[in-house]
Protein backbone atom coordinates (compact mmCIF):
# COMPACT_ATOMS: atom_id res chain seq x y z
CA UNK A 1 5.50 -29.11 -4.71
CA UNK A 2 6.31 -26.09 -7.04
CA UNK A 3 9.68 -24.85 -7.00
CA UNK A 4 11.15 -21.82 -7.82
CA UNK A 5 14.90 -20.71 -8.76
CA UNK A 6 16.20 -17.28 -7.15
CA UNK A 7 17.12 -14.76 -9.48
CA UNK A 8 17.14 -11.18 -8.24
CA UNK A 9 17.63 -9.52 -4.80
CA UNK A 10 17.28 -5.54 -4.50
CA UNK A 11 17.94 -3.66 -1.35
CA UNK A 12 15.65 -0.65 -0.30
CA UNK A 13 15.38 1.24 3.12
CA UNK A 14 17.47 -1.55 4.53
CA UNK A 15 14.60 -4.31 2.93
CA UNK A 16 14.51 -6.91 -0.11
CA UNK A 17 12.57 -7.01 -3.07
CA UNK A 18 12.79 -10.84 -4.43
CA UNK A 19 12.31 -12.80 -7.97
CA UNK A 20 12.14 -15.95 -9.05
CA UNK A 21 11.75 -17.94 -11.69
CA UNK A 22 8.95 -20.79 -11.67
CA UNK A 23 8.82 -24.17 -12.80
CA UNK A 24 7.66 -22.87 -16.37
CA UNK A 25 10.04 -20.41 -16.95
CA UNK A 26 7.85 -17.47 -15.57
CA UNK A 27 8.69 -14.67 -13.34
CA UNK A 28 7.56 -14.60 -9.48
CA UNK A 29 7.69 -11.72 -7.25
CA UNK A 30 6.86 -12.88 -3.75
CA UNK A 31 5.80 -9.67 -1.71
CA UNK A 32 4.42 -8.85 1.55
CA UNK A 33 1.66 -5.88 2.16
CA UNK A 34 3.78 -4.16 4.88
CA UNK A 35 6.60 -3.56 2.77
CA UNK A 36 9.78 -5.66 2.06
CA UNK A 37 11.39 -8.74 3.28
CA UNK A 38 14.03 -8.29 6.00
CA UNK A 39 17.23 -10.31 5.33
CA UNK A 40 16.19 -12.66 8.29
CA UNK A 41 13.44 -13.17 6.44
CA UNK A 42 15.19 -14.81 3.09
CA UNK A 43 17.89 -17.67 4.68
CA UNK A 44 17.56 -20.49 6.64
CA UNK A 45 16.61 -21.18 10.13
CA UNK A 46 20.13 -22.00 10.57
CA UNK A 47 21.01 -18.54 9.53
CA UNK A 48 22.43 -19.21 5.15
CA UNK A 49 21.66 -16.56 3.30
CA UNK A 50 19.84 -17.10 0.31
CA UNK A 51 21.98 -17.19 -3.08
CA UNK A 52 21.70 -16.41 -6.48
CA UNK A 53 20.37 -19.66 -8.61
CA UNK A 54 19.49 -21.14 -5.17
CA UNK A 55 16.16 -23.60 -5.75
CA UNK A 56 13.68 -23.22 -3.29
CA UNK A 57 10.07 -23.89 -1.98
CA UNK A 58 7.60 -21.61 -0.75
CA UNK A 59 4.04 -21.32 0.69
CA UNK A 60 1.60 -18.90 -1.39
CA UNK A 61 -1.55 -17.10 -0.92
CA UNK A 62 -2.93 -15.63 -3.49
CA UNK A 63 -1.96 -13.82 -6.66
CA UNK A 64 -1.95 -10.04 -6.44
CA UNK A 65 -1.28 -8.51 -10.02
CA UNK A 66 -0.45 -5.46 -10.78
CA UNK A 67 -1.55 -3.71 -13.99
CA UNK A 68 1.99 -2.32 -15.38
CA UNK A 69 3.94 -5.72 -14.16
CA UNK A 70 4.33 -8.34 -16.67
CA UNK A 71 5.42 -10.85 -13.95
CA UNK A 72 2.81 -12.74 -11.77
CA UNK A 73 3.39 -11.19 -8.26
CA UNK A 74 2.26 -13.61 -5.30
CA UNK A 75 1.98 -12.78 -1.81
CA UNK A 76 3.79 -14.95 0.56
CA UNK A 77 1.34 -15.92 3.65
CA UNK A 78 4.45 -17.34 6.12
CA UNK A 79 7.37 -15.74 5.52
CA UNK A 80 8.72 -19.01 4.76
CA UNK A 81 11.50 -20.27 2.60
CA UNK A 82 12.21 -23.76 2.24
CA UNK A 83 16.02 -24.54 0.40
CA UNK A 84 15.74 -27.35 -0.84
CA UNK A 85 19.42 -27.72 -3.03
């Protein structure tokens, strides 16, 4: 199960833009094609916001580069995030 270690949280038009930091040390922007996360959409089912340095899991598509990013940007297929510690 890959993990990955949240880094950075931005706030635009009231949604998220997310990174993380993989296993290997490289950078992971989960993103969804109808815009950005909601913050119900980045804590818990019981409701804990996520936090800086926070390790999680996540389920993945596919990749979905972009030609002037230098980080690998994945689309998330469920929404989900797992904390795991």
């Amino acid at each position: 199960m890959p993990l990955y270690t949240f880094l950075v949280k931005s706030e635009k038009n009231y949604k998220f833009c997310l990174a993380f930091l993989d296993e290997n040390k490289k950078w992971v922007r989960p993103i969804k094609l109808d815009d950005g996360f909601l913050e119900t959409e980045i804590a818990t089912e019981d409701g804990k916001a996520l936090d800086m340095f926070d390790v999680v899991d996540m389920t993945f598509d596919y990749p979905l580069p972009i030609n002037h990013s230098t980080e690998r940007i994945i689309k998330i297929v469920h929404n989900m995030i797992c904390f795991l510690y």
